[in-house]
N, C-alpha and C. Protein backbone atom coordinates (compact mmCIF):
# COMPACT_ATOMS: atom_id res chain seq x y z
N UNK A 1 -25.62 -19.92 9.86
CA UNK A 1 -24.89 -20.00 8.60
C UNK A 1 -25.58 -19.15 7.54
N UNK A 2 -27.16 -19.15 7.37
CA UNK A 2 -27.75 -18.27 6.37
C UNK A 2 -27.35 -16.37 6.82
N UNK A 3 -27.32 -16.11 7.48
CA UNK A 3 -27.15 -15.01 8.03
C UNK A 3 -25.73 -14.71 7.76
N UNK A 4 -24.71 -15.20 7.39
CA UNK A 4 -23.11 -15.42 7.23
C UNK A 4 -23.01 -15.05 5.69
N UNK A 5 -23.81 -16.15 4.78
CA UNK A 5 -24.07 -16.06 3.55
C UNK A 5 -24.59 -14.60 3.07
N UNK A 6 -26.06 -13.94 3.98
CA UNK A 6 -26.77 -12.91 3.71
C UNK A 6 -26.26 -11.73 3.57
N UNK A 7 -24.89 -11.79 4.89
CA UNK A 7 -24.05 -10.65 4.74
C UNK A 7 -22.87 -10.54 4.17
N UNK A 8 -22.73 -11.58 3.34
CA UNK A 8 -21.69 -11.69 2.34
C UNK A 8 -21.77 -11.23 0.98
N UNK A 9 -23.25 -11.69 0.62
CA UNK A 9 -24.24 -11.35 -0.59
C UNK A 9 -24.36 -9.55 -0.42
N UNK A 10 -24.65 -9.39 0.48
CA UNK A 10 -24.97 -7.81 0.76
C UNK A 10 -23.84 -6.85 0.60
N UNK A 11 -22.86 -7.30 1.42
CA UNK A 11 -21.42 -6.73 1.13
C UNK A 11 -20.61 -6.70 0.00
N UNK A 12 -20.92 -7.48 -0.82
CA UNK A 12 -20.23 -7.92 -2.35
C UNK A 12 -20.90 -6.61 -2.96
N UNK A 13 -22.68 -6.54 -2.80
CA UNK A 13 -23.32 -5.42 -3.59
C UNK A 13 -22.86 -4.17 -2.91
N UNK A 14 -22.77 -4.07 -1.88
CA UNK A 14 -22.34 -2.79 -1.43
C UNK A 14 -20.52 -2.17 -2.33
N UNK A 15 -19.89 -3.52 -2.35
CA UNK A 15 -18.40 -2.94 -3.03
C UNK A 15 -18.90 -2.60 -4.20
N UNK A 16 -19.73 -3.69 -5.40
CA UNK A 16 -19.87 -3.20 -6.43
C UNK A 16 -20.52 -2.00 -6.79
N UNK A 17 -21.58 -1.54 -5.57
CA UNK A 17 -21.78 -0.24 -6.12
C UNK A 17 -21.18 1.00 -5.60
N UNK A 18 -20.01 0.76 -4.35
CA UNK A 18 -19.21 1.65 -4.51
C UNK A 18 -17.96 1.93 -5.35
N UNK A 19 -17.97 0.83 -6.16
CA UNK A 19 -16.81 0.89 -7.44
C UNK A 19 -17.11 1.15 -8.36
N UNK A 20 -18.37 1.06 -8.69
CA UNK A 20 -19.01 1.99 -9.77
C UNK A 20 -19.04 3.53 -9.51
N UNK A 21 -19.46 3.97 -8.47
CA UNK A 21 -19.43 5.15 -8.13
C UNK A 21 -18.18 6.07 -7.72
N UNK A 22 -17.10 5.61 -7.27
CA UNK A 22 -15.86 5.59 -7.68
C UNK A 22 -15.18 5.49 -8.95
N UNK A 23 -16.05 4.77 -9.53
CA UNK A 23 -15.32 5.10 -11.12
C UNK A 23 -15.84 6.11 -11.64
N UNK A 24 -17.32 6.67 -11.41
CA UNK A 24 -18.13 7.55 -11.88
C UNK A 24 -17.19 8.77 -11.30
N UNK A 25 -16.90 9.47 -10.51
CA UNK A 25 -16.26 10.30 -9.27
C UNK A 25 -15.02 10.72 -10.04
N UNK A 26 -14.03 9.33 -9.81
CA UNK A 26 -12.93 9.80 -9.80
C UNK A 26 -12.50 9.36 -11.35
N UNK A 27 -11.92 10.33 -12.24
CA UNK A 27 -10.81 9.89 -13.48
C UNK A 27 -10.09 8.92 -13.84
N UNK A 28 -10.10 7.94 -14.86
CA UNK A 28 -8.98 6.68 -14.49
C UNK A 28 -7.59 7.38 -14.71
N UNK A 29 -7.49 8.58 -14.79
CA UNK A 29 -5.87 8.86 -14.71
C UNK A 29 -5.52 9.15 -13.29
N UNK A 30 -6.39 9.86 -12.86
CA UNK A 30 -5.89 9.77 -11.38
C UNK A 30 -5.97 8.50 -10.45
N UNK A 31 -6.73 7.66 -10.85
CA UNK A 31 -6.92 6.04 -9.97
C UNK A 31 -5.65 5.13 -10.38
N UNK A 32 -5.12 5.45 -11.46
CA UNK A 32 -4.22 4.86 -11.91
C UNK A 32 -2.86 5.36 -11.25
N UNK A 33 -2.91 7.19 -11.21
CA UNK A 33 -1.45 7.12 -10.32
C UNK A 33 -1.36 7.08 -8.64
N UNK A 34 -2.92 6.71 -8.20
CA UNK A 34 -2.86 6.06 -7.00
C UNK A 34 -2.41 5.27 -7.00
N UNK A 35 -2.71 4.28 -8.05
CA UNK A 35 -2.47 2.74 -7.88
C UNK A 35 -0.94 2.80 -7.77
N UNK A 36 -0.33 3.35 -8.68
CA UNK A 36 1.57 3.27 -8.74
C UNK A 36 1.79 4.06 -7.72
N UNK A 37 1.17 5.07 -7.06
CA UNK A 37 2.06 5.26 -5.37
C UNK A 37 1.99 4.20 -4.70
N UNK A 38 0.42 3.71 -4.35
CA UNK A 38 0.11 2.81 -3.66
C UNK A 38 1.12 1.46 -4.07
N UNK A 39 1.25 1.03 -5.21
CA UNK A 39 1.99 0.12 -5.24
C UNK A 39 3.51 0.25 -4.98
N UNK A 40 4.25 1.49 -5.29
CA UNK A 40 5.55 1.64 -5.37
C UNK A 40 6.15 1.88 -3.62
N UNK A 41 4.91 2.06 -3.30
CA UNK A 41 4.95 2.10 -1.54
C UNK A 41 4.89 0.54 -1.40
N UNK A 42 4.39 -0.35 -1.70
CA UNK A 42 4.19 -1.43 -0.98
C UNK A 42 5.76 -2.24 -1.39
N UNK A 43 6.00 -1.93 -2.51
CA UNK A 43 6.98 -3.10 -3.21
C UNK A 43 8.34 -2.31 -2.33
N UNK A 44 8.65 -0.79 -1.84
CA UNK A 44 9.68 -0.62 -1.74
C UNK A 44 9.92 -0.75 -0.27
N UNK A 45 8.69 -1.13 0.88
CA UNK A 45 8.64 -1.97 2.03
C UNK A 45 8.68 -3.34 1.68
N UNK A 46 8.57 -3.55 0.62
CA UNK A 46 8.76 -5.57 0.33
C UNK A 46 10.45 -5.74 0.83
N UNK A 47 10.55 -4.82 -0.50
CA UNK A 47 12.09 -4.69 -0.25
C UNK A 47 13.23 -4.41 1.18
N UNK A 48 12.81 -3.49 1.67
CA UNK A 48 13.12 -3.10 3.11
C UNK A 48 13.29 -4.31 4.05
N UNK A 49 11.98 -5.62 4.04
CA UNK A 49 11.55 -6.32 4.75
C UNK A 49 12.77 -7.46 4.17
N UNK A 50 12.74 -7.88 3.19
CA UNK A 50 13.59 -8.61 1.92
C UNK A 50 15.15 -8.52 2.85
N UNK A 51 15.11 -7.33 2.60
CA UNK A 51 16.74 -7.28 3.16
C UNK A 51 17.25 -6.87 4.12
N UNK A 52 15.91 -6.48 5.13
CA UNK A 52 16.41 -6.29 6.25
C UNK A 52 16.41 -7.95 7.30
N UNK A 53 15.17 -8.82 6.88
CA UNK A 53 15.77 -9.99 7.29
C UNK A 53 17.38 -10.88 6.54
N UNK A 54 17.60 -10.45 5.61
CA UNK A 54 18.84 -11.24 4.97
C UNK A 54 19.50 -10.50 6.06
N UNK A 55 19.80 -9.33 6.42
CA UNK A 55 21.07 -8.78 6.90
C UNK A 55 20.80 -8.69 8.31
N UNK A 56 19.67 -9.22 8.72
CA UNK A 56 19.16 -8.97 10.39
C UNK A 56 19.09 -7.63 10.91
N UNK A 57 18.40 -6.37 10.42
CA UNK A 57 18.47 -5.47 10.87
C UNK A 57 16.82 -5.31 11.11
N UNK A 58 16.87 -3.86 11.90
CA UNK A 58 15.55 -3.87 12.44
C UNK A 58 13.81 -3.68 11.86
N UNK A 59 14.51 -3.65 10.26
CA UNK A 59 13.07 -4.54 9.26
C UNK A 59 13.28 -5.05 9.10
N UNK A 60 13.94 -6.20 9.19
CA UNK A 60 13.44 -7.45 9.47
C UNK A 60 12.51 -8.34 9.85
N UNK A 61 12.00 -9.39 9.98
CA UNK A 61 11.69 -10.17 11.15
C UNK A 61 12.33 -11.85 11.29
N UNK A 62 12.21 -11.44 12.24
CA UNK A 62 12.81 -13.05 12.69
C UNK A 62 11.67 -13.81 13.39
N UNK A 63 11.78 -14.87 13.13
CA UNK A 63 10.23 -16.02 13.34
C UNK A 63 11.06 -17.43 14.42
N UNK A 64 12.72 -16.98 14.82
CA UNK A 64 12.79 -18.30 15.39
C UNK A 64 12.80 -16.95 16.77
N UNK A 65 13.30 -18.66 17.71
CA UNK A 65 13.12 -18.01 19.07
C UNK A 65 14.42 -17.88 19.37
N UNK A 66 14.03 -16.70 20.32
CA UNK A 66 15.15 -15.94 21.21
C UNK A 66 16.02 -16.30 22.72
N UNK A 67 16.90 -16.53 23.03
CA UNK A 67 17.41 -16.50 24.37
C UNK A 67 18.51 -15.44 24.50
N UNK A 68 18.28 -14.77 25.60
CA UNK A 68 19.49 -13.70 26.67
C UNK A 68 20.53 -14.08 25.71
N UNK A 69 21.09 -13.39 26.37
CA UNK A 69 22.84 -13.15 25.59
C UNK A 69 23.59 -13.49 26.97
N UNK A 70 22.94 -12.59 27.81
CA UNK A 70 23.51 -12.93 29.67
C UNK A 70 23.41 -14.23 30.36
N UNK A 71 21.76 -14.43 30.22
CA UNK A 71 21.78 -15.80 31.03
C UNK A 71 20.80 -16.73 30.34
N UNK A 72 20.88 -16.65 28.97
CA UNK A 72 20.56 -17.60 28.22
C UNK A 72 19.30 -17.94 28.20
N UNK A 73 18.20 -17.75 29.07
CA UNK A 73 16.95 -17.69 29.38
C UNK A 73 15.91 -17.39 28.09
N UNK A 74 15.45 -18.66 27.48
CA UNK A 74 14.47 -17.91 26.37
C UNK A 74 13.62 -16.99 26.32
N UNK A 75 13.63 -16.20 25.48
CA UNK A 75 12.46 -15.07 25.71
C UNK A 75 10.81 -15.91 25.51
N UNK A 76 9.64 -14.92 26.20
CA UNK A 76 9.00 -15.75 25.84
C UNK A 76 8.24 -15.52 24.45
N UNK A 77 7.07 -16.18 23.54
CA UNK A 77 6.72 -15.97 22.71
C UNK A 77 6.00 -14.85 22.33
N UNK A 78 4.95 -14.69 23.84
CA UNK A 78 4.32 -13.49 23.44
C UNK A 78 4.69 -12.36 24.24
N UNK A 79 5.41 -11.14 23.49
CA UNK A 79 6.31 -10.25 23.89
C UNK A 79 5.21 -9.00 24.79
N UNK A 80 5.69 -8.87 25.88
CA UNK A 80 5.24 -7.51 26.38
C UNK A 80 6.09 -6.14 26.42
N UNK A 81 6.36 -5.48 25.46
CA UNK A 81 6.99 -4.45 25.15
C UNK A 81 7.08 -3.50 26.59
N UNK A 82 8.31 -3.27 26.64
CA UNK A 82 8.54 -2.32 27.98
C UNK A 82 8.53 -0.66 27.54
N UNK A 83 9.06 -0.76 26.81
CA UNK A 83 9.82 0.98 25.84
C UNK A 83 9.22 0.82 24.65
N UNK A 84 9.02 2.26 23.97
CA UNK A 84 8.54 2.13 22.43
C UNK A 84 9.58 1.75 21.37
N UNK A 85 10.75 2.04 21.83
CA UNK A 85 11.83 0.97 20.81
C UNK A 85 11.41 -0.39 20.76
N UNK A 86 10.81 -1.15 21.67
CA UNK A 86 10.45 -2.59 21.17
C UNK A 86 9.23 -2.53 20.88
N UNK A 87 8.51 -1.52 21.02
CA UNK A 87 6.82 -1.62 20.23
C UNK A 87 7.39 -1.46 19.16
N UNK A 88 8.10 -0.83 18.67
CA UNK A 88 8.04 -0.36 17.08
C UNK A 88 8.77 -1.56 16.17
N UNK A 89 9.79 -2.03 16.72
CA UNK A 89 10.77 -2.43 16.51
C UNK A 89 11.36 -3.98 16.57
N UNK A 90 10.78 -4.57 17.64
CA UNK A 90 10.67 -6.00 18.40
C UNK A 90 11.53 -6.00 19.41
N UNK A 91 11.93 -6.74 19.88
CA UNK A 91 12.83 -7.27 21.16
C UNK A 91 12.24 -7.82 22.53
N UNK A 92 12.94 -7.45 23.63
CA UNK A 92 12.39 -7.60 24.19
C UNK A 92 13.23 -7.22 25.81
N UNK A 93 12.98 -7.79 27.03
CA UNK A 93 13.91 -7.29 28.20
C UNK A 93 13.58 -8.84 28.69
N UNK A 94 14.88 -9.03 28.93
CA UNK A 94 15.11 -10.36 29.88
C UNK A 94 13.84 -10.66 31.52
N UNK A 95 13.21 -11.25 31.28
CA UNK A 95 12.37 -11.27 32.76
C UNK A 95 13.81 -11.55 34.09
N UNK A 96 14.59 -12.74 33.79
CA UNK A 96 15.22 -13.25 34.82
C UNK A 96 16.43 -11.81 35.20
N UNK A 97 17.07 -11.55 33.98
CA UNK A 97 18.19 -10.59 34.36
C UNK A 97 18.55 -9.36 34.38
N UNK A 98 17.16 -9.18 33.11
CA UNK A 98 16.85 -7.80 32.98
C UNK A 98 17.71 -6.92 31.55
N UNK A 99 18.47 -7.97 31.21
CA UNK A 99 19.12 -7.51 29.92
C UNK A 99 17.80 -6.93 28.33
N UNK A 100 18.31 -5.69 27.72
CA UNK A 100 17.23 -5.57 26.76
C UNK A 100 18.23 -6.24 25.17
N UNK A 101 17.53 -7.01 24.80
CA UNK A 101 18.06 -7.27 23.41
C UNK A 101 16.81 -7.02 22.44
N UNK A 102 17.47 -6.87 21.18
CA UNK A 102 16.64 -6.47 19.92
C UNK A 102 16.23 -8.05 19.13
N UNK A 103 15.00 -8.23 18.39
CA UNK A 103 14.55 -8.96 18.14
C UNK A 103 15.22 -10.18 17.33
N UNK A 104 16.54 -9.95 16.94
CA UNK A 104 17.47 -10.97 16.85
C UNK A 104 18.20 -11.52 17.95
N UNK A 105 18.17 -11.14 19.41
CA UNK A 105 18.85 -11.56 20.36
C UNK A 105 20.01 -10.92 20.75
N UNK A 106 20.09 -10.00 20.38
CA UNK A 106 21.73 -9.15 19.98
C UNK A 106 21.53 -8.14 21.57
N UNK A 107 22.08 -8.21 22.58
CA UNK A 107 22.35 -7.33 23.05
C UNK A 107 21.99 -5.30 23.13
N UNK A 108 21.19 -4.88 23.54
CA UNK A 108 21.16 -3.63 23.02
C UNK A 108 21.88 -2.66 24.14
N UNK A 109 22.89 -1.76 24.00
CA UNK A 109 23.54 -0.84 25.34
C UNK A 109 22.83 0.64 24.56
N UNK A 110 22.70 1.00 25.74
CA UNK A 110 21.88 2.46 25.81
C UNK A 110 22.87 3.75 25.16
């Protein structure tokens, strides 16, 4: 536990003196219009996420569980992506029938 603490203490000084030196470095006009990309990027994926679950599209996410469309078979929880459309994207491929649906359960045809 002291060793947990030690490198917590250490790491706190390490941010503060790279934020000093970062402030020393860089201009607050330019840290500032990082900050509004950086932020106007985050809020306009809030958004994306916002309404792509209201409308179920593929920013979305969906948190309940899934079954086939074919043979009703729940998917299971932890997904093993076959294709990079479901790495990127979610879904998944039926083990029993082999059907691919998208992470709302929806059927996907090629």
């Amino acid at each position: 536990m002291r060793k947990r603490g030690v490198g917590l203490v250490l790491s706190l000084v390490l941010f503060a003196v790279l934020d000093e030196l970062l402030g020393l470095l860089i201009p607050d006009k330019v840290s500032d219009v990082a900050f509004a990309v950086v932020a106007t990027g985050m809020l306009i994926g809030l958004v994306l996420v916002v309404h792509g679950t209201s409308v179920r599209n593929r920013w979305g996410i969906n948190s309940e569980q899934v079954n086939c469309p074919r043979c009703h078979a729940a998917a299971p929880r932890v997904r093993k992506p076959k294709s990079r459309r479901e790495t990127l994207w979610g879904g998944g491929t039926c083990d029993k029938c082999g059907c691919e649906v998208d992470k709302w359960g929806n059927p996907i045809t090629a």
